[in-house]
Protein backbone atom coordinates (compact mmCIF):
# COMPACT_ATOMS: atom_id res chain seq x y z
CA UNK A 1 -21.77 5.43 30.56
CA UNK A 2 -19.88 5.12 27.02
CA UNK A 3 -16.41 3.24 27.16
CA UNK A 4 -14.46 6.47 26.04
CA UNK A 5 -15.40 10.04 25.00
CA UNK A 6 -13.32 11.86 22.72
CA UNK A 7 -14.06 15.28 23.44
CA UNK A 8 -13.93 19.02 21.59
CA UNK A 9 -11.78 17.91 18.45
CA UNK A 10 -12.51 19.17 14.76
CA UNK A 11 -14.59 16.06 13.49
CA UNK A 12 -13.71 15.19 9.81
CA UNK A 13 -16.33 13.07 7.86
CA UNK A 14 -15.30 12.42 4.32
CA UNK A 15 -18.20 11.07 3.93
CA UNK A 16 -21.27 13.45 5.11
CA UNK A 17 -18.35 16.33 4.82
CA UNK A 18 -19.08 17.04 8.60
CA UNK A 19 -16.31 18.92 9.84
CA UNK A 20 -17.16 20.69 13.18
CA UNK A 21 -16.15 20.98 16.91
CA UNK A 22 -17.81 17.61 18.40
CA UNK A 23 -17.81 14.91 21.02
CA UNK A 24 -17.32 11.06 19.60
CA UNK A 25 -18.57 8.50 22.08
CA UNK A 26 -17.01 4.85 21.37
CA UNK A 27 -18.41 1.68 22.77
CA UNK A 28 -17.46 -1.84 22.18
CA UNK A 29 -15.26 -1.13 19.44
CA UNK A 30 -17.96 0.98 17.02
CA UNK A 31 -18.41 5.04 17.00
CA UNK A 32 -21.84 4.68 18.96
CA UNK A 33 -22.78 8.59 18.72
CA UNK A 34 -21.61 12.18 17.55
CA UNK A 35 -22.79 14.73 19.44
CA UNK A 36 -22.23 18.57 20.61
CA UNK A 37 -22.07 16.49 24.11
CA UNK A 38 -21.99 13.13 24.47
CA UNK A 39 -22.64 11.36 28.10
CA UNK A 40 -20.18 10.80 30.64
CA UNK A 41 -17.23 7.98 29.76
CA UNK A 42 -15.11 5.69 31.79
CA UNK A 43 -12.09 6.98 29.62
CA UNK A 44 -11.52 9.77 28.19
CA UNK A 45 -9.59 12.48 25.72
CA UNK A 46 -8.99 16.50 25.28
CA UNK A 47 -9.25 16.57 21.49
CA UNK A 48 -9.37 20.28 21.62
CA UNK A 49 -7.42 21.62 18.42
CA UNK A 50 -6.50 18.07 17.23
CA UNK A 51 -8.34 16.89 14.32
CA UNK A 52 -10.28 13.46 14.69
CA UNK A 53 -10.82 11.33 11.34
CA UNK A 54 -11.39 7.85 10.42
CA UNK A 55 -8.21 5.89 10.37
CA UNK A 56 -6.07 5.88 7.44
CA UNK A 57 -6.67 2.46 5.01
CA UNK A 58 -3.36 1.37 3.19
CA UNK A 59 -4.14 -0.90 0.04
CA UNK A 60 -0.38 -1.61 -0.63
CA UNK A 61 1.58 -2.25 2.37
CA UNK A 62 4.44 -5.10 2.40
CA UNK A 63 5.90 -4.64 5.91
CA UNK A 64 2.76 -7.09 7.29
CA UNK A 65 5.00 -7.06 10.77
CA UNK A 66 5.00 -6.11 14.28
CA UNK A 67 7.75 -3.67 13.07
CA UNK A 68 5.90 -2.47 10.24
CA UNK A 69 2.32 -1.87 12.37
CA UNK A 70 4.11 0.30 14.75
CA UNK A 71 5.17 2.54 12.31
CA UNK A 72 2.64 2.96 10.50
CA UNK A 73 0.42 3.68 13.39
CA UNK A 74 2.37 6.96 13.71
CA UNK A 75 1.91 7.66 10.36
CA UNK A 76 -2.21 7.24 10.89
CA UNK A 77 -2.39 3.86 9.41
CA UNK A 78 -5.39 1.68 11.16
CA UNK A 79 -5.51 -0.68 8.42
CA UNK A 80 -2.77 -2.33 6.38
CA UNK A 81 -3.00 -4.40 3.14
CA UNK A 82 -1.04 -6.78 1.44
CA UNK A 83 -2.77 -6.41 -2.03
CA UNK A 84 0.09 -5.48 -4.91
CA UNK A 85 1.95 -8.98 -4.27
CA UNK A 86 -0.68 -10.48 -2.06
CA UNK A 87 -0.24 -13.91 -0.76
CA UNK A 88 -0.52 -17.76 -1.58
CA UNK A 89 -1.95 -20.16 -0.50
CA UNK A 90 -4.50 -17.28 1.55
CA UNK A 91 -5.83 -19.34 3.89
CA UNK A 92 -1.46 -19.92 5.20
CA UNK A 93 -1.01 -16.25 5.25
CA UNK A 94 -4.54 -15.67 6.81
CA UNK A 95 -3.23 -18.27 9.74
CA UNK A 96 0.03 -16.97 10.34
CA UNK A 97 -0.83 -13.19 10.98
CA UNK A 98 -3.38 -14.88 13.60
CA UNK A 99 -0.92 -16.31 15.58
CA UNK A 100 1.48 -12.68 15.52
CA UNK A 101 1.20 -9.45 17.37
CA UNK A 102 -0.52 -7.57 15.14
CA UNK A 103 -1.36 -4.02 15.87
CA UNK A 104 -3.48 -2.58 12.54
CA UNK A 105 -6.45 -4.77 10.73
CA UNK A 106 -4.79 -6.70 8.05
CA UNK A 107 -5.69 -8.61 4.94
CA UNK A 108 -4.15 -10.08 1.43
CA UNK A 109 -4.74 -10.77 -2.18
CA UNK A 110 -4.24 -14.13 -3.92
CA UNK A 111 -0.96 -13.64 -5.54
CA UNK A 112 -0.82 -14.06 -9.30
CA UNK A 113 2.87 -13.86 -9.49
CA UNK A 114 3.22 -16.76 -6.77
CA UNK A 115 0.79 -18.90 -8.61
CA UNK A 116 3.17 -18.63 -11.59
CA UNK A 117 5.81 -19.53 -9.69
CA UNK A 118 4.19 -22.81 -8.56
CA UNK A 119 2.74 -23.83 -11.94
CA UNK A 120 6.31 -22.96 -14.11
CA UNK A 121 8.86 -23.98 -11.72
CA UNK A 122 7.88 -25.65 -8.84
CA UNK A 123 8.17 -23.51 -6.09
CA UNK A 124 6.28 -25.08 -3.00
CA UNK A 125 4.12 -22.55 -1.00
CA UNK A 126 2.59 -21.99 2.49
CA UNK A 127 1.91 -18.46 2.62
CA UNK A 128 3.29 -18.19 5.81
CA UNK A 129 6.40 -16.25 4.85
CA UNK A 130 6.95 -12.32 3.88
CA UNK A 131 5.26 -11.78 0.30
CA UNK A 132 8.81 -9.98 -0.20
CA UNK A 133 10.76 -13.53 0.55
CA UNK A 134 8.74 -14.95 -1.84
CA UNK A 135 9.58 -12.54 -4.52
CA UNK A 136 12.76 -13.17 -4.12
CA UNK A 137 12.60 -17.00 -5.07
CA UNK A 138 13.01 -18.02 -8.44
CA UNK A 139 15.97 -15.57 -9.25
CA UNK A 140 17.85 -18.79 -10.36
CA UNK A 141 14.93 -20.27 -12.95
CA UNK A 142 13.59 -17.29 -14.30
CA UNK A 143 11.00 -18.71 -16.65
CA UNK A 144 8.04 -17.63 -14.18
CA UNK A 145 9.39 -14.39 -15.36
CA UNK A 146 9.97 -14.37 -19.19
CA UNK A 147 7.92 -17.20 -19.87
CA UNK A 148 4.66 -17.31 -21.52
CA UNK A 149 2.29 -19.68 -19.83
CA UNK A 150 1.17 -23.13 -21.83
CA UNK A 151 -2.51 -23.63 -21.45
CA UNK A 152 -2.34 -26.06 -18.98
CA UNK A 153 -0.08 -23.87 -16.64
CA UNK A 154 -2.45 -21.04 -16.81
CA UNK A 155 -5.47 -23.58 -15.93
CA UNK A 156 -3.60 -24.17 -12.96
CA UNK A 157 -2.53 -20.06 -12.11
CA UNK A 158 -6.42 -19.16 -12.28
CA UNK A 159 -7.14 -22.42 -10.23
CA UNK A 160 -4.40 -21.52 -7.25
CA UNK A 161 -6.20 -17.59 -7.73
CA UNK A 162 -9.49 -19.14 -7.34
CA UNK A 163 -9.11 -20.84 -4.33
CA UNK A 164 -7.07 -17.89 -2.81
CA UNK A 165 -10.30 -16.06 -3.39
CA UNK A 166 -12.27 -18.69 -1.49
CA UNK A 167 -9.76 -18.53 1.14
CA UNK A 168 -10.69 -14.86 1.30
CA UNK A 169 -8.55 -13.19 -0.96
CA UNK A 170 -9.76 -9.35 -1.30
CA UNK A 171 -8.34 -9.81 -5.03
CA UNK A 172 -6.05 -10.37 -7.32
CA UNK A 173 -2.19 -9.77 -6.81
CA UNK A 174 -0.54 -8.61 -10.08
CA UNK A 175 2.93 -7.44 -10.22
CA UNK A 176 3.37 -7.75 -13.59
CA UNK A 177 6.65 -5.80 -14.34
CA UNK A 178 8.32 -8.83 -12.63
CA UNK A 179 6.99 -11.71 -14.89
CA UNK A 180 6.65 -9.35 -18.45
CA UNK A 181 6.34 -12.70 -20.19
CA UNK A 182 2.81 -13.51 -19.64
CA UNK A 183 0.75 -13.27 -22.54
CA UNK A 184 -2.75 -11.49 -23.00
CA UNK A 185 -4.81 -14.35 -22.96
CA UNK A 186 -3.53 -15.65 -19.34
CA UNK A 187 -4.37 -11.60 -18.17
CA UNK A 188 -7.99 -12.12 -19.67
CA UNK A 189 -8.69 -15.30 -18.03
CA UNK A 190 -7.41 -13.77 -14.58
CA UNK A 191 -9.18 -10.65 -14.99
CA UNK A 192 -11.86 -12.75 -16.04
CA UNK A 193 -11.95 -14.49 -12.72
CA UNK A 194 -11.77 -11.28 -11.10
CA UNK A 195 -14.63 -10.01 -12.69
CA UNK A 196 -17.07 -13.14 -11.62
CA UNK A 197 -15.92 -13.14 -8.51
CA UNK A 198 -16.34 -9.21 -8.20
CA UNK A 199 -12.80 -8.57 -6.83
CA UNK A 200 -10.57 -5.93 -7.90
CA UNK A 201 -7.14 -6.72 -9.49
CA UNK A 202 -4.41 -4.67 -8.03
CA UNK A 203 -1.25 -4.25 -10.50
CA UNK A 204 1.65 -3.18 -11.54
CA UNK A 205 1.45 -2.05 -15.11
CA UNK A 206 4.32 -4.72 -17.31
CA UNK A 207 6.43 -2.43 -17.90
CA UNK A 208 8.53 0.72 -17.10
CA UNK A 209 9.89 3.34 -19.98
CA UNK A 210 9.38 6.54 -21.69
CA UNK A 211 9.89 5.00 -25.25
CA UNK A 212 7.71 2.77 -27.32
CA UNK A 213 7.72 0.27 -27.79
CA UNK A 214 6.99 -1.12 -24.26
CA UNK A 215 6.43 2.29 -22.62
CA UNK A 216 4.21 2.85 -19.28
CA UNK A 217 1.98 4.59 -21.52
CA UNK A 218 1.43 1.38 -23.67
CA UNK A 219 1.23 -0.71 -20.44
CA UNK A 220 -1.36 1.69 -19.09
CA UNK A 221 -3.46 1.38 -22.41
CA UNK A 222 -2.94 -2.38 -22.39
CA UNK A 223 -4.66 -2.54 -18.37
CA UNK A 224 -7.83 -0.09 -19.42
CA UNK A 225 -8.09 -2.59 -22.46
CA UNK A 226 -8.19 -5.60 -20.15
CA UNK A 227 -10.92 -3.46 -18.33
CA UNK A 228 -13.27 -2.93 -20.75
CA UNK A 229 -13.33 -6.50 -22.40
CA UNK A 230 -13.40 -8.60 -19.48
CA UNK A 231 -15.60 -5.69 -16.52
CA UNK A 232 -12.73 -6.36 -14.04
CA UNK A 233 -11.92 -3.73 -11.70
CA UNK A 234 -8.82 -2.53 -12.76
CA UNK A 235 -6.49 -0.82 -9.47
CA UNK A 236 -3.52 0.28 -10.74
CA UNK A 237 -0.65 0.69 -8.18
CA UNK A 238 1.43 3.69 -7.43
CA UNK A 239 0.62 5.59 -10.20
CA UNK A 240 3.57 8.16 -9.60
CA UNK A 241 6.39 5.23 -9.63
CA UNK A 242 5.23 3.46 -13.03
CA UNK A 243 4.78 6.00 -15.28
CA UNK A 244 8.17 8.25 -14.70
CA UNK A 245 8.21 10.97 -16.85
CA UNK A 246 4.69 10.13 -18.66
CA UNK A 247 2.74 10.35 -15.24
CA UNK A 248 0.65 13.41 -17.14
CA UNK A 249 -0.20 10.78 -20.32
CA UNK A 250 -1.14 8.27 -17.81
CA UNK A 251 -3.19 10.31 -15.85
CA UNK A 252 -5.32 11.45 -18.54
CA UNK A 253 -5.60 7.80 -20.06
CA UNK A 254 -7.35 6.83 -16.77
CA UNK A 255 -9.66 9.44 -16.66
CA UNK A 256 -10.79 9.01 -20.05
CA UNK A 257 -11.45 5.35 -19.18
CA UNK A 258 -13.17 6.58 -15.73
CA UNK A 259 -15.57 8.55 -17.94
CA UNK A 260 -16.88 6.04 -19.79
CA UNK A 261 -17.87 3.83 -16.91
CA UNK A 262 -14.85 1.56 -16.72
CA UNK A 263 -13.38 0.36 -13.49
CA UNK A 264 -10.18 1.73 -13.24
CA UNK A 265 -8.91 2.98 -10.07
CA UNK A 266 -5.62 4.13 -8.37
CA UNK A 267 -3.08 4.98 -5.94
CA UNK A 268 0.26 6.88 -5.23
CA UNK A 269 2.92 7.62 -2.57
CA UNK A 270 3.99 11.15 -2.33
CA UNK A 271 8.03 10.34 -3.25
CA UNK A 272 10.02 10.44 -5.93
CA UNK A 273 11.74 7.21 -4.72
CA UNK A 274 10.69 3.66 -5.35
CA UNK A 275 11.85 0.25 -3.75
CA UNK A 276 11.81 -3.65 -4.47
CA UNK A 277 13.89 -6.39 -4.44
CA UNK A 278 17.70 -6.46 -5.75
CA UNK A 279 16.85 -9.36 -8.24
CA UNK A 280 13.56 -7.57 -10.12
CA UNK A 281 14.01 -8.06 -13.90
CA UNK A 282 13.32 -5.00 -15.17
CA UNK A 283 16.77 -3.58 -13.73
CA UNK A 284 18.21 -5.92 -15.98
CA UNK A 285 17.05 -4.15 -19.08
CA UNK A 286 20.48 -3.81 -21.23
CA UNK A 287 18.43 -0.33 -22.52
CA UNK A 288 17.33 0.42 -18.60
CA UNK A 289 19.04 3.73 -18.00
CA UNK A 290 17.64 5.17 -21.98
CA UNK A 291 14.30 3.83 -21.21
CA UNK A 292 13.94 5.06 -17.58
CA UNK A 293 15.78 7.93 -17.76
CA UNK A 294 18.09 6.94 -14.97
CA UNK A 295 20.95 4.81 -13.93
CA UNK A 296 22.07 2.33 -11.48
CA UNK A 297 23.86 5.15 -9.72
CA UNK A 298 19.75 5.78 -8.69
CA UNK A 299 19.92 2.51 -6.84
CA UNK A 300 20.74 2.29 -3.74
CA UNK A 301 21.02 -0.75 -1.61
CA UNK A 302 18.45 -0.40 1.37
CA UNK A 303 21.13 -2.28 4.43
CA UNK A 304 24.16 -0.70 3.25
CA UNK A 305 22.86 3.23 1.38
CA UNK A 306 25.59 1.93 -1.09
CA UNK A 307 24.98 2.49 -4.62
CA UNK A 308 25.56 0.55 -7.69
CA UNK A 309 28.07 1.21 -10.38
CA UNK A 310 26.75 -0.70 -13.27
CA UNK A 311 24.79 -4.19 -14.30
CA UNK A 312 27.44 -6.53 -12.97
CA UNK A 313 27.12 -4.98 -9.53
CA UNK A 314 23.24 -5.44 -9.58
CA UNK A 315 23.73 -9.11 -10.48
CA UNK A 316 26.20 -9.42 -7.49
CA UNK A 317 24.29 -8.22 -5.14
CA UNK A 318 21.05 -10.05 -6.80
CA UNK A 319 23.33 -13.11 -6.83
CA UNK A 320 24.49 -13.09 -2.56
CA UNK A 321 20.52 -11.70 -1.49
CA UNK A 322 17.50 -11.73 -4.17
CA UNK A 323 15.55 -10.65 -1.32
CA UNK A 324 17.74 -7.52 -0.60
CA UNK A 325 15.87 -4.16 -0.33
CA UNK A 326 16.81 -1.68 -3.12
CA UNK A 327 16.06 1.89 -3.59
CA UNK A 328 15.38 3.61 -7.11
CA UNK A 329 15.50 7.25 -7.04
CA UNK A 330 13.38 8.10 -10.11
CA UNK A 331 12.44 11.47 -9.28
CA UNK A 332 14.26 14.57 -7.62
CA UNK A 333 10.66 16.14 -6.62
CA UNK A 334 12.72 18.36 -4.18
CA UNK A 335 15.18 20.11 -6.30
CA UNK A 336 13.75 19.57 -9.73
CA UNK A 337 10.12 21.77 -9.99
CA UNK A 338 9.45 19.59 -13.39
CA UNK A 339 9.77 16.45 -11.34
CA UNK A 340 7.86 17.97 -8.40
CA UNK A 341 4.77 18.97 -10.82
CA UNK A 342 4.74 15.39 -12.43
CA UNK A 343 4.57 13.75 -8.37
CA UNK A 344 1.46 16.47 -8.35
CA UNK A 345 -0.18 15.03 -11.11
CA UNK A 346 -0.24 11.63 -9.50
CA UNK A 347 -0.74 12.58 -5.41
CA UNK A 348 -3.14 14.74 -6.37
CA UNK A 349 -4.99 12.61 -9.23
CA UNK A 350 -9.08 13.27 -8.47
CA UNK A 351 -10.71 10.29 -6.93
CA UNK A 352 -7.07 8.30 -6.24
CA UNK A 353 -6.15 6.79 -2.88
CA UNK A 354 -3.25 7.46 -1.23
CA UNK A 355 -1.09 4.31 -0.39
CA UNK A 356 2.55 4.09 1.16
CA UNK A 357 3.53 0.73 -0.82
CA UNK A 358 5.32 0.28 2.74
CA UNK A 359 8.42 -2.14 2.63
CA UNK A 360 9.58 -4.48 5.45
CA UNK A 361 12.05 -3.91 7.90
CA UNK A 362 15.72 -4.82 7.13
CA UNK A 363 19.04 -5.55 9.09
CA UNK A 364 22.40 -4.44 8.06
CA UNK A 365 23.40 -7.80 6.54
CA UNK A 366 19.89 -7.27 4.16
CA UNK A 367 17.61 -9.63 6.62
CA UNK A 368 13.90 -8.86 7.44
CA UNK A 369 13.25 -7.31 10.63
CA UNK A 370 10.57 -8.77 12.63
CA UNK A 371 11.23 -8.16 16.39
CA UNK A 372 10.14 -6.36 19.60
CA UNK A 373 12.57 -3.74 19.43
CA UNK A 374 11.14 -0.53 19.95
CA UNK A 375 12.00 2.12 19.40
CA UNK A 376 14.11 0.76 15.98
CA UNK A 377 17.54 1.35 15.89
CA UNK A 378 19.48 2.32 13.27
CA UNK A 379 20.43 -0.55 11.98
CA UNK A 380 16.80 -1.03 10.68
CA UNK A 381 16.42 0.39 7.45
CA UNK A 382 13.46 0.34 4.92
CA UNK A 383 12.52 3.65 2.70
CA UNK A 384 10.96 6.37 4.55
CA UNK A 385 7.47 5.72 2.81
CA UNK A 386 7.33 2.70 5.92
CA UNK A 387 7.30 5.68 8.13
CA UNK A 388 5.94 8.84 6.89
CA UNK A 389 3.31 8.30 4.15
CA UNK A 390 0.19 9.97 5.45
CA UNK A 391 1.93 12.08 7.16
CA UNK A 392 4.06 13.82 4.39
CA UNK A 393 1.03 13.94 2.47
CA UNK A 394 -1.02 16.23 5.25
CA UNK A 395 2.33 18.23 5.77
CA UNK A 396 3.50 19.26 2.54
CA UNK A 397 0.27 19.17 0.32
CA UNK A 398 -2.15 20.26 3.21
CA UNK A 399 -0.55 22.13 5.90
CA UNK A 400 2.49 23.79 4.08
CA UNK A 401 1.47 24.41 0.18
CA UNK A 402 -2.49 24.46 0.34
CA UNK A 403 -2.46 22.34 -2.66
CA UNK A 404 -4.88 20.06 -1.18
CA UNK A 405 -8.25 21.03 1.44
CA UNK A 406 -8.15 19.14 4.74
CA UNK A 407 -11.56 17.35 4.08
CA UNK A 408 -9.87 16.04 0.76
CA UNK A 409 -6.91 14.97 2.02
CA UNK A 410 -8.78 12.98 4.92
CA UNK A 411 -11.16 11.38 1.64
CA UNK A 412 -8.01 10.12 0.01
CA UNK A 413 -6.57 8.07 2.98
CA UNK A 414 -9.87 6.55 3.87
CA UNK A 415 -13.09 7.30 2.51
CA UNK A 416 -11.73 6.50 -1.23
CA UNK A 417 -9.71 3.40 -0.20
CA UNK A 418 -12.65 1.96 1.76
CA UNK A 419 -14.92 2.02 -1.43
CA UNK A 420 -12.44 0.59 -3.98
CA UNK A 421 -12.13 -2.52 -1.22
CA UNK A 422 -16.24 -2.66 0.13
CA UNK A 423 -17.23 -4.48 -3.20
CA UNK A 424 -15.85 -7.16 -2.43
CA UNK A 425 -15.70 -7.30 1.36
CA UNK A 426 -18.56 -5.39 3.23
CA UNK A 427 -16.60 -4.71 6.27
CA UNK A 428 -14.78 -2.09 4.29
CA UNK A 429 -18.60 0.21 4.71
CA UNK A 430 -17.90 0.70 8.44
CA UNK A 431 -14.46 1.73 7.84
CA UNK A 432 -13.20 5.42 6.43
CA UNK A 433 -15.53 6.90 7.80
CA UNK A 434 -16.93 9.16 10.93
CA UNK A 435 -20.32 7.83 11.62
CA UNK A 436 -22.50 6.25 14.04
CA UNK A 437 -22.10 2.56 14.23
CA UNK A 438 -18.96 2.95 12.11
CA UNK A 439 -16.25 1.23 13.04
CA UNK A 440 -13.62 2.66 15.83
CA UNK A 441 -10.65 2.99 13.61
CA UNK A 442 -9.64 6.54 15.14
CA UNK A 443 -7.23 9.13 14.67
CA UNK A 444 -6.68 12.29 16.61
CA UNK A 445 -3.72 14.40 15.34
CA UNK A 446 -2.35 17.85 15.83
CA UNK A 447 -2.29 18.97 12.52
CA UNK A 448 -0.10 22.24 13.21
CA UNK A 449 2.67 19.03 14.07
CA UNK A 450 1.72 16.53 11.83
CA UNK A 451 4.37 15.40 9.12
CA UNK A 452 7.45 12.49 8.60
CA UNK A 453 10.53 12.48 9.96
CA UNK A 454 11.82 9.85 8.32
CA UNK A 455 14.56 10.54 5.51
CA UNK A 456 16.83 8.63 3.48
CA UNK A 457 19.41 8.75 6.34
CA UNK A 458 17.30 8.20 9.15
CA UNK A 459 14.69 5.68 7.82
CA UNK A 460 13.79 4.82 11.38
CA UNK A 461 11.98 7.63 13.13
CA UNK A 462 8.65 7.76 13.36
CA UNK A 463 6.40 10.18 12.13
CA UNK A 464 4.86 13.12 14.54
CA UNK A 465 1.91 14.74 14.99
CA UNK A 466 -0.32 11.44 15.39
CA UNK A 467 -1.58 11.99 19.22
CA UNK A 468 -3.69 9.25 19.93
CA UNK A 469 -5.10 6.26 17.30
CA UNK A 470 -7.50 3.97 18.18
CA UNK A 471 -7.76 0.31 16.20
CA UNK A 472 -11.44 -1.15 16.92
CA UNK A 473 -11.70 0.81 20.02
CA UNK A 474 -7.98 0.09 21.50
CA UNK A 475 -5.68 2.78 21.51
CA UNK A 476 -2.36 1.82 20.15
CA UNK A 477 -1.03 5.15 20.06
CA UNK A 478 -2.01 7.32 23.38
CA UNK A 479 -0.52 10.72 23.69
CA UNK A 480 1.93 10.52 21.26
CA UNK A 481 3.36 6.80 22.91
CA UNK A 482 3.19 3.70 21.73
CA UNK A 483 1.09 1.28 23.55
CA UNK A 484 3.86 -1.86 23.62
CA UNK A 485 1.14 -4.78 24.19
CA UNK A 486 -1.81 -3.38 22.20
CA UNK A 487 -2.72 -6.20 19.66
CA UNK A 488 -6.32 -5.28 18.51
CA UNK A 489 -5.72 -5.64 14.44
CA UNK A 490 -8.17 -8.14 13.02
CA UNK A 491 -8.02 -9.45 9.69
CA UNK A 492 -10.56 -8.56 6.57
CA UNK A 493 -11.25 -11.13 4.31
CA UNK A 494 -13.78 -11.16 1.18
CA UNK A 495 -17.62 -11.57 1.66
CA UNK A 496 -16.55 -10.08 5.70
CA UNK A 497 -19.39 -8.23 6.57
């Protein structure tokens, strides 16, 4: 007598490539067998004409909330991490999440930026507030920022990182666009820690721009460099946001480095729309709209959908909330083909992840969100990524434009994930995938229904199609309803078997 039987769906493996009518039988929270038939079932579920697949794995999600969990369960998520920004110390973050409803399996990276913070200007840390708060401190004393470590302050960055890492740490945090003043030799020493402690670094390349000096493309050469001389793994982040207009350059510079054996990885949301905090430096750029190709009429303030009308607007609003949620509308992938070819290149990169790079949940006066309510109002606001990630991806790429096979798609939001993050914690090999004594991270979705239905107006609604999803066993989605008091997300921490 199994615990549940999920019955008749269209089994996806990314891994074997199984992709067939079968029965799943789960027990104790692991996929116990696959089967034509499996036995009889205290519980069970119809999956006839829904797809079943592993559960989607997000390396860069910020929300890290009761909030956020909910909606990303629509959107397929069974696993959310904090790994861009990360978190410092680890062990504070690590304790807080324990003692919150938390729906999805969670986990952080030591955060390089928050070490920097500590060492150059004193900032006092527990970890136990949003990674996004944290960003926000400093705005006053920006030397963390612009900076370049003394030796003695980057003794102390690698030694917070190191014992983040001990704490369990599934990396490195590095967000370097918002502290562009650290110098090469403080990246080789933390990529050098990275390397002997076999964790991947997960970053944001230093800076933003279509014109040398300081392009993406020179940023992007500078993080394969860093690569190859110290053996760190190299994630880069959102590979569609950083580059702008040089996402095809990029691209090829990474597969280049791929092919001779270097280990560089990455990721990318499928918007043209990026989001961060009011205060980040590099909107502060006196060349930002020649460089980036935009303006800060492409910034929108998250709370309020206002946008800005120049530099001393930005520093206003930077000035009353650092914290506040922006939007930067980079790309117009919807009514500019160009720009829709160039999000291609970067969704659709061979061997990269898909990741939402999530953000919290915000009220109208620019405040995180981290409440019961359910479902959100409309006062919540965030960017639709929060909502619809996954699910855009299978609807537009997948269902609608055949740009992507099914089996594929399923690879990017779980199978490829799971192996950038199972070198460094083993638990990661019994998630992504179908498989006897795999973990029961489950979704079932109709994927004839599946897409977002979030937009820029209505950041609140939650995705479709997702019919039931299971976290270790639990369902926290059943029928296409929430479960309110499901709680079964565990954390994932390095050396976790």
């Amino acid at each position: 007598m199994h615990d549940l039987a999920i019955r008749g769906g269209r089994v996806i493996d990314p891994e074997t490539g199984l992709d067939a009518i079968r029965d799943v039988a789960v027990d104790r929270g692991r996929i116990t067998a696959i089967a034509d038939t499996v036995g009889r079932a205290r519980e069970e579920i119809d999956a006839a004409g829904l797809i079943v697949a592993p559960g989607f794995i997000d390396l860069h999600a910020h929300g890290q909330s009761l909030p956020a969990d909910r909606m990303q369960a629509f959107d397929g998520v069974t696993t959310a991490l904090e790994l861009e920004v990360g978190a410092l110390p680890v062990a504070g973050w690590y304790e807080a999440q324990a003692e919150r409803k938390r729906l999805l399996n969670y986990g952080a990276a030591a955060a390089w930026i928050f070490a920097r913070k500590a060492e150059m200007i004193g900032i006092e840390l527990d970890g136990r507030e949003p990674a996004l708060t944290t960003m926000g401190r400093g705005a006053d004393d920006l030397r963390w920022s612009r900076d370049t470590a003394s030796a003695a302050q980057v003794e102390g960055i690698v030694a917070r990182l190191r014992q983040g890492i001990d704490e369990g740490g599934l990396g490195i945090g590095i967000p370097y666009a918002y502290a562009p003043g650290a110098g090469a030799k403080e990246m080789s020493l933390v990529c050098d820690l990275a390397a002997e402690t076999r964790t991947p670094t997960y970053t944001h390349i230093a800076q933003m721009s279509n014109i040398d000096p300081k392009s993406s493309v020179e940023a992007y050469v500078m993080l394969i460099g860093l690569a190859g001389a110290t053996g760190a793994h190299m994630h880069i982040c959102h590979l569609n946001s950083t580059s702008l207009q040089d996402v095809e350059r990029a691209a090829a510079l990474i597969t280049r480095a791929q092919a001779q054996g270097l280990k560089v990885t990455t990721e990318a949301y499928p918007y043209g729309t990026g989001s961060t905090v009011v205060s980040a430096g590099f909107f502060r750029d006196p060349a930002f709209a020649e460089r980036t190709g935009t303006d800060f009429g492409d910034i929108e303030m998250v709370a309020s959908h206002r946008r800005l009308t120049g530099v001393a607007d930005l520093s206003d609003e930077a000035a009353r909330n650092p914290s506040a949620m922006v939007l930067w509308h980079f790309l117009d992938a919807e009514a500019n083909r160009s720009h829709r070819d160039l999000l291609d290149i970067s969704v659709m990169f061979p061997g990269g992840a898909i990741a939402s790079d999530a953000m919290p949940w915000s009220q109208q006066d620019g405040t995180l969100y981290d409440g019961d309510e359910w479902p959100l109002g409309a006062d919540k606001t965030s960017h639709p990524r929060s909502s619809g990630t996954f699910t855009r991806f299978l609807r537009q790429w997948v269902r609608e434009r055949h740009a992507v096979p099914m089996l594929e798609a399923i690879a990017k939001c779980t199978l490829i994930p799971a192996r950038i993050m199972e070198g460094c914690a083993p638990a990661f090999r019994l998630k992504g995938r179908i498989g006897q004594g795999m973990d029961a991270d489950i979704v079932v979705f109709d994927p004839a229904r599946v897409g977002e239905r979030a937009s820029f107006a209505e950041m609140n609604r939650p995705a479709e199609g997702m019919v039931h999803v299971l976290v270790n066993g639990v369902p926290v989605i059943s029928g296409g309803t929430l479960c309110r008091d499901a709680a079964p997300g565990r954390p994932i921490r390095r050396g976790d078997q």
